[in-house]
N, C-alpha and C. Protein backbone atom coordinates (compact mmCIF):
# COMPACT_ATOMS: atom_id res chain seq x y z
N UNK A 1 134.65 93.39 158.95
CA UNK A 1 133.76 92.38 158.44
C UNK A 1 134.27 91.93 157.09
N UNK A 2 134.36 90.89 156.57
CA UNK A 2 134.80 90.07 155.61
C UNK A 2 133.81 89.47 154.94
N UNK A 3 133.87 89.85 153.64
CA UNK A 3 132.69 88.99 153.23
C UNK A 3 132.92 88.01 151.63
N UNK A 4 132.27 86.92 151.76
CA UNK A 4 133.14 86.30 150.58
C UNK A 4 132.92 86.69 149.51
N UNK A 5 133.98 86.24 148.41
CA UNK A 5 133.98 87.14 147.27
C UNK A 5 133.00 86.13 146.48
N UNK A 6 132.25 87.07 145.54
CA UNK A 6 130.88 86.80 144.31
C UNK A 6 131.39 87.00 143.42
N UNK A 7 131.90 86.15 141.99
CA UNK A 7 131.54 86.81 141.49
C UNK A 7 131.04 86.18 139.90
N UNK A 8 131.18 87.12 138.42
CA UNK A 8 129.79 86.39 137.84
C UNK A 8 130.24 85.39 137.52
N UNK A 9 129.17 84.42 136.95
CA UNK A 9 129.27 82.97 136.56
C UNK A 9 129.28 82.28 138.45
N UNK A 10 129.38 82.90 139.14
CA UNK A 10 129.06 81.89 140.74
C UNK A 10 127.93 81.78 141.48
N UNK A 11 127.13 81.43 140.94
CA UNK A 11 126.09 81.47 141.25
C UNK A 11 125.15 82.66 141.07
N UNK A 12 125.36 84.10 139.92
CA UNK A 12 124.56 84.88 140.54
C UNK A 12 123.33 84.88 139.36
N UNK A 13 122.53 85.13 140.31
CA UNK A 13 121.24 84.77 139.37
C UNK A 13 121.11 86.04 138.07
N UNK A 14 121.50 86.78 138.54
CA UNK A 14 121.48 88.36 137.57
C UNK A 14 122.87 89.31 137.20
N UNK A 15 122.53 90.17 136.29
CA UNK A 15 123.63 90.83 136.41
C UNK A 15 123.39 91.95 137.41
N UNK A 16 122.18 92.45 137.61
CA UNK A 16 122.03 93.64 138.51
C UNK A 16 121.93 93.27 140.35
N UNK A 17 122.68 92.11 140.45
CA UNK A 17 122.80 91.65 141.60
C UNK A 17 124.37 92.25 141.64
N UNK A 18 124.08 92.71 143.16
CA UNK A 18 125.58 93.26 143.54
C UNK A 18 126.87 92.18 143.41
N UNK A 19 128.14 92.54 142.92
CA UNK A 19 129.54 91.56 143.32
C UNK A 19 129.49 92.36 144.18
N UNK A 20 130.05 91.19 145.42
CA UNK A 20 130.76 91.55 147.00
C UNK A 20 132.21 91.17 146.83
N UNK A 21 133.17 91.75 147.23
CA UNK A 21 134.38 91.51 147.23
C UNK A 21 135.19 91.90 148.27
N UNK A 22 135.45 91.13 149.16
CA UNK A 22 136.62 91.57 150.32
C UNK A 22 137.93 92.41 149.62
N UNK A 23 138.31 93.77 150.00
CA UNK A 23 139.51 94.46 149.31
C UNK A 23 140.39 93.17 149.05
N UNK A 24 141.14 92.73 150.51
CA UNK A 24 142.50 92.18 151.06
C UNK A 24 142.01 90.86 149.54
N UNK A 25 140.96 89.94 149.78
CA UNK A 25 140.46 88.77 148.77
C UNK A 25 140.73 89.65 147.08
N UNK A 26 140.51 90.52 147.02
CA UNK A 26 140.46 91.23 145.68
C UNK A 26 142.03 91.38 144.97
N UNK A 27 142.85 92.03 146.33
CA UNK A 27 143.98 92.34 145.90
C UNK A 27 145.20 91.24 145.83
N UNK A 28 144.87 90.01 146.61
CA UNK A 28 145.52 89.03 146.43
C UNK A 28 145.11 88.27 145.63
N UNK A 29 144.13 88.38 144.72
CA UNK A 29 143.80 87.40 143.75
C UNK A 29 144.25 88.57 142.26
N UNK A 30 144.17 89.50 142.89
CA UNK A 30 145.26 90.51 141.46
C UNK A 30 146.85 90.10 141.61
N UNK A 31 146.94 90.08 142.66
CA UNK A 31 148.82 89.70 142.46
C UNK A 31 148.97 88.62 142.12
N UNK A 32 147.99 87.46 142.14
CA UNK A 32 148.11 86.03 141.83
C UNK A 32 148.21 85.65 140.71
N UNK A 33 147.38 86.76 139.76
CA UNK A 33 147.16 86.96 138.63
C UNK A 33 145.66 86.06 138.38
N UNK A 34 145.07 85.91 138.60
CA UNK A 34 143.28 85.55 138.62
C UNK A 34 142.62 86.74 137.97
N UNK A 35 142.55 85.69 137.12
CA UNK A 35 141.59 87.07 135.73
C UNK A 35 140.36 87.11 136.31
N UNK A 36 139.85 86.66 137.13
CA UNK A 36 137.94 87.20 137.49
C UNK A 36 138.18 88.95 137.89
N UNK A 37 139.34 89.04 138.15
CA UNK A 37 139.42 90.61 138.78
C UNK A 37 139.10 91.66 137.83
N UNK A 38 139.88 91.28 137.02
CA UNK A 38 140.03 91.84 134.99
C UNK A 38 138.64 91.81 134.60
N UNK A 39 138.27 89.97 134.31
CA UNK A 39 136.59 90.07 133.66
C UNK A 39 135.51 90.95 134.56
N UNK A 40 135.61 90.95 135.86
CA UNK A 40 134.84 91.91 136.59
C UNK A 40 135.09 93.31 135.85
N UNK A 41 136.17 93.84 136.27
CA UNK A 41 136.16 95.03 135.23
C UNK A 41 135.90 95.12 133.73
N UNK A 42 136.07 94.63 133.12
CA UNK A 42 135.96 94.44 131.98
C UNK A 42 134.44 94.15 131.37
N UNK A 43 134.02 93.71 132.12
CA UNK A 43 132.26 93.29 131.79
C UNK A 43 131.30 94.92 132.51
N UNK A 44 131.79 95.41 133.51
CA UNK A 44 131.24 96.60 134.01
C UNK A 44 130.54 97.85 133.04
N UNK A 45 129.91 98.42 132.95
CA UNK A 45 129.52 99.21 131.63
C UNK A 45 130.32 100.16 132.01
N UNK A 46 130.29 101.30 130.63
CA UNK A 46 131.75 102.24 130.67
C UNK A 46 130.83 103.69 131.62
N UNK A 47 131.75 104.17 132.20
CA UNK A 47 131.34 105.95 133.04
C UNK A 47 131.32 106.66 132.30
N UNK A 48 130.63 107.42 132.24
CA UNK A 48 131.09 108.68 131.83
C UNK A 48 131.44 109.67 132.81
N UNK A 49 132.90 110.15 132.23
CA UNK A 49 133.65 111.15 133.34
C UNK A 49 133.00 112.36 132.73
N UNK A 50 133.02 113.32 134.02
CA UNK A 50 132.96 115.26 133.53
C UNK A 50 134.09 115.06 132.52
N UNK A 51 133.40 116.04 131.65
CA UNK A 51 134.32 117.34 130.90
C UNK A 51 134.98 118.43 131.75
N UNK A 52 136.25 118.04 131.47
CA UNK A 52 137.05 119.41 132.36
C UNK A 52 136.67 120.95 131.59
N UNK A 53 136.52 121.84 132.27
CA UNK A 53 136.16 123.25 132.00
C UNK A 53 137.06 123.97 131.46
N UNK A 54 138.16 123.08 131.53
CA UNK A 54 139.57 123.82 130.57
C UNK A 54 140.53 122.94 130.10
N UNK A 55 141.72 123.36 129.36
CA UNK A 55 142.39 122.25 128.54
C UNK A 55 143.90 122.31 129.34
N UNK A 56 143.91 123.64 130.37
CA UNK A 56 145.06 123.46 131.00
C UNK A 56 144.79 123.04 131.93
N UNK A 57 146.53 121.86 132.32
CA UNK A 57 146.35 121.47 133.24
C UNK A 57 145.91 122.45 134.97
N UNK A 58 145.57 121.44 135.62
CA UNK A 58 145.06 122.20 137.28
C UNK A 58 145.44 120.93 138.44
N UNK A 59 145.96 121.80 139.11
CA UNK A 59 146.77 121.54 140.53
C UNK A 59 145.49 121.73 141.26
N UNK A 60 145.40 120.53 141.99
CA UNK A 60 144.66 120.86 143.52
C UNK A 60 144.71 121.31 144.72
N UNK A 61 144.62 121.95 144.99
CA UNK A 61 144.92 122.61 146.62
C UNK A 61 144.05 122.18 147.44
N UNK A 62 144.35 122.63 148.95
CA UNK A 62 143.28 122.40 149.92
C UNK A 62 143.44 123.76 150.40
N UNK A 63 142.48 124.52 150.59
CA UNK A 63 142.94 126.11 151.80
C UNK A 63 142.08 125.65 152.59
N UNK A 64 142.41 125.96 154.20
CA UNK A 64 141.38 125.76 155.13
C UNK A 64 140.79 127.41 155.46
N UNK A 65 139.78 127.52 155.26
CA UNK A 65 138.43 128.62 155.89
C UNK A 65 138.32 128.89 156.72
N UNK A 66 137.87 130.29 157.77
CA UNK A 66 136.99 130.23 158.82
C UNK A 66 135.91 129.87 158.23
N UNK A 67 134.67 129.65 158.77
CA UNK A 67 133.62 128.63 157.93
C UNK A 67 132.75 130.27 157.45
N UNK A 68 132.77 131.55 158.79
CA UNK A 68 131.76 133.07 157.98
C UNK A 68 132.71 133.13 156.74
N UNK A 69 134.17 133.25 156.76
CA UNK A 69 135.28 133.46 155.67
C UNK A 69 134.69 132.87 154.08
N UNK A 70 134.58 131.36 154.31
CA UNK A 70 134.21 130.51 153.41
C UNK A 70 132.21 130.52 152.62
N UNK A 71 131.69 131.26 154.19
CA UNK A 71 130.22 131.08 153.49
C UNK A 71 130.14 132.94 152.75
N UNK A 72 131.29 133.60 153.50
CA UNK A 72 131.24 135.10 152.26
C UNK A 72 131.69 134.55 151.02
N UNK A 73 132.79 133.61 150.47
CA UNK A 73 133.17 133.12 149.42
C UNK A 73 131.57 132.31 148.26
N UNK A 74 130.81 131.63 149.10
CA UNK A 74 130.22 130.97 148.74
C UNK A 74 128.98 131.70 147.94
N UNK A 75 128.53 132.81 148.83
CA UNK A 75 127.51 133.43 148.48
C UNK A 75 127.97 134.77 147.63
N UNK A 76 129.36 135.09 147.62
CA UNK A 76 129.59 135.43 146.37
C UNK A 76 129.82 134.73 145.03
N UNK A 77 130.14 133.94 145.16
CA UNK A 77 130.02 132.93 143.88
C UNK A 77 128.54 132.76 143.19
N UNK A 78 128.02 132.42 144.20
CA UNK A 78 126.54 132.51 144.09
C UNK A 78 125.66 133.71 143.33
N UNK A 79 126.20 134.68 143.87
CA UNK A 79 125.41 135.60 143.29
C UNK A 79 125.99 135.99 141.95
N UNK A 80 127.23 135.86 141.89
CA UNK A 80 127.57 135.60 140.37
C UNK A 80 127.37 134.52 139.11
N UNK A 81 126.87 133.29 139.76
CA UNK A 81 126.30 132.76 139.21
C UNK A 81 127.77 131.67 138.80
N UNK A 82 128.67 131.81 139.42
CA UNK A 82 130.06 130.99 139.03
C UNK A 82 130.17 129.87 140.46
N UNK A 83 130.75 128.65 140.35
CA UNK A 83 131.24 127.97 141.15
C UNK A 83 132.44 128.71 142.08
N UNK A 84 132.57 127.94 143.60
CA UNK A 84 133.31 128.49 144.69
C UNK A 84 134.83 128.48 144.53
N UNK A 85 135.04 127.77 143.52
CA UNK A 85 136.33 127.63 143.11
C UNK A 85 136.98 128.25 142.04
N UNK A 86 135.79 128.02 141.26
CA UNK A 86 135.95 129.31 139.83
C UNK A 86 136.31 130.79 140.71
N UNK A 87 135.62 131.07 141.67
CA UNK A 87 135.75 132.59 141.87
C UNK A 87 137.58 132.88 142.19
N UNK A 88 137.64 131.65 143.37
CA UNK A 88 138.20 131.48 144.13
C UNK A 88 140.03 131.75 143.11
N UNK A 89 140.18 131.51 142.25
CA UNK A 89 141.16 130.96 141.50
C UNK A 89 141.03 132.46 140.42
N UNK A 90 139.68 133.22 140.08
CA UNK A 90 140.15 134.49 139.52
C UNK A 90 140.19 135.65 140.40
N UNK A 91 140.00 135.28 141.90
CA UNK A 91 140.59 136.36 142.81
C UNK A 91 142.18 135.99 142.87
N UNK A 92 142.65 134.76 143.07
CA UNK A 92 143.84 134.97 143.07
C UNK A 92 144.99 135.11 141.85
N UNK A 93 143.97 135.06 140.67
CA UNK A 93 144.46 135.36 139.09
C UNK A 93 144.82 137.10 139.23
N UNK A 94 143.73 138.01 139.76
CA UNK A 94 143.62 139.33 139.79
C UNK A 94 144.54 139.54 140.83
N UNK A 95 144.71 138.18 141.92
CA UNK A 95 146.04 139.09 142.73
C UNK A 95 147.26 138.97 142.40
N UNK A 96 147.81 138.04 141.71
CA UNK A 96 149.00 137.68 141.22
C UNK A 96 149.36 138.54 140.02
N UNK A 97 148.26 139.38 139.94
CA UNK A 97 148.36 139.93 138.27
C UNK A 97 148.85 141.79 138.76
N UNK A 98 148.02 142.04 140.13
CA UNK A 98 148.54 143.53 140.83
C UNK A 98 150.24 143.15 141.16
N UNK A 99 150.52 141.94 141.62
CA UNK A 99 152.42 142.14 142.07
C UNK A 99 152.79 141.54 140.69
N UNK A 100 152.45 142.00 139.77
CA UNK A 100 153.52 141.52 138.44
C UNK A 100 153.64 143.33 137.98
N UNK A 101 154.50 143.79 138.01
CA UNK A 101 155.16 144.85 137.91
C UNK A 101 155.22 144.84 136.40
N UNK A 102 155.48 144.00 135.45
CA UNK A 102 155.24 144.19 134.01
C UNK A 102 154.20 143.74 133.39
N UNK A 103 153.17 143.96 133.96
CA UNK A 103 151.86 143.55 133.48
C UNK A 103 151.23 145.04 132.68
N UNK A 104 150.74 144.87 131.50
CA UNK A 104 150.20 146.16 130.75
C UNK A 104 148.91 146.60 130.50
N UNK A 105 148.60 147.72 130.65
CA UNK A 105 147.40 148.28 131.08
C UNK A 105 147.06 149.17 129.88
N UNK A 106 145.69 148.78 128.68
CA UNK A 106 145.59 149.67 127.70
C UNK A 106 145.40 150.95 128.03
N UNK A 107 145.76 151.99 127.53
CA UNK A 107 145.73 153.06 127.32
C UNK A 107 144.13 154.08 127.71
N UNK A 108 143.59 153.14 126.92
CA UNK A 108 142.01 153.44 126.70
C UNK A 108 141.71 153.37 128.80
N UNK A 109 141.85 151.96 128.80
CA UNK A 109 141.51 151.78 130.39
C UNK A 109 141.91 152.59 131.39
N UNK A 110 143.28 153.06 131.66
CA UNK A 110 143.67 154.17 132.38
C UNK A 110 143.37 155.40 132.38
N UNK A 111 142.58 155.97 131.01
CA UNK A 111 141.76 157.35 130.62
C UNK A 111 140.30 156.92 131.38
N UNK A 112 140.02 155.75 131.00
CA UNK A 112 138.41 155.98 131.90
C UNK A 112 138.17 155.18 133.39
N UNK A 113 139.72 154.79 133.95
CA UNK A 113 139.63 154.56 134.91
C UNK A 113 140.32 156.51 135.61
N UNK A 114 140.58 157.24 135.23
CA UNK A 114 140.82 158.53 135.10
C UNK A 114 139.91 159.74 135.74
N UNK A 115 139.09 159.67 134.54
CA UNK A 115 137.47 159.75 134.40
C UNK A 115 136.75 159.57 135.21
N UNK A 116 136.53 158.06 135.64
CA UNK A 116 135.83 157.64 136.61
C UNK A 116 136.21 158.52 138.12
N UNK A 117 137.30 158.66 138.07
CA UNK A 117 137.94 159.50 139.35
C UNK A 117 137.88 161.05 139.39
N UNK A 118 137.59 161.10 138.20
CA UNK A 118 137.28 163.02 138.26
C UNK A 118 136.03 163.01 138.28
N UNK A 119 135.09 162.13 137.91
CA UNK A 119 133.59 162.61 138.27
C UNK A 119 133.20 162.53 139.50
N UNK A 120 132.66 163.85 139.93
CA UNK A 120 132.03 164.00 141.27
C UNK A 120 130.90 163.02 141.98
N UNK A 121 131.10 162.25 142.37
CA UNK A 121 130.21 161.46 143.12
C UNK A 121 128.73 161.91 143.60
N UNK A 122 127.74 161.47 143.18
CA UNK A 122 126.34 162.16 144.03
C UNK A 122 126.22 161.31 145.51
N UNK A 123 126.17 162.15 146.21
CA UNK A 123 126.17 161.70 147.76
C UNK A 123 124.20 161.44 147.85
């Protein structure tokens, strides 16, 4: 469906009246160089984007799930109170961190992870 392009100053009675714009009409009047494309943008009020949660950059992935796989992921996140991806990214922080062979372990931690192993368990 094609529909003709609106836009302001053409008749529209308002600003909170929708512009309609056919893509294919949109993108050939950008290569033409027809500034209504520009003033459309340009007149639009500004977004506000999220704040990223960190300052390093992040790669996107896709992993595909079994969907029980993905709803154990979910409802652990959940109960931690962290997003599915947050978890998701410090399980594989904690696994990349067991095959690094020079990774260092305080002193203190290995005495009461030690500890923890000599105390007798109550059954």
């Amino acid at each position: 469906m094609t529909s003709a392009a609106r836009w302001p100053g053409d008749g529209i009675r308002n600003e909170q009246e929708a512009v309609t714009v056919d893509r294919h009409d949109a993108t050939k009047q950008f290569h033409s160089g027809d500034e209504r494309l520009a003033d459309l943008i340009d007149g639009a009020p500004p977004v506000e984007l999220p704040t990223p949660d960190t300052d390093v950059p992040m790669v996107s992935r896709s992993v595909r799930l079994p969907l029980d796989t993905y709803e154990r992921v979910r409802a652990a996140a959940e109960a931690r109170g962290i997003g599915v991806t947050t978890l998701m990214r410090q399980w594989i922080e904690a696994g990349l961190a067991d095959l690094d062979d020079s990774a260092t372990v305080s002193l203190a931690d290995v005495r009461r992870a030690l500890a923890a192993l000599a105390q007798p368990t109550a059954a």
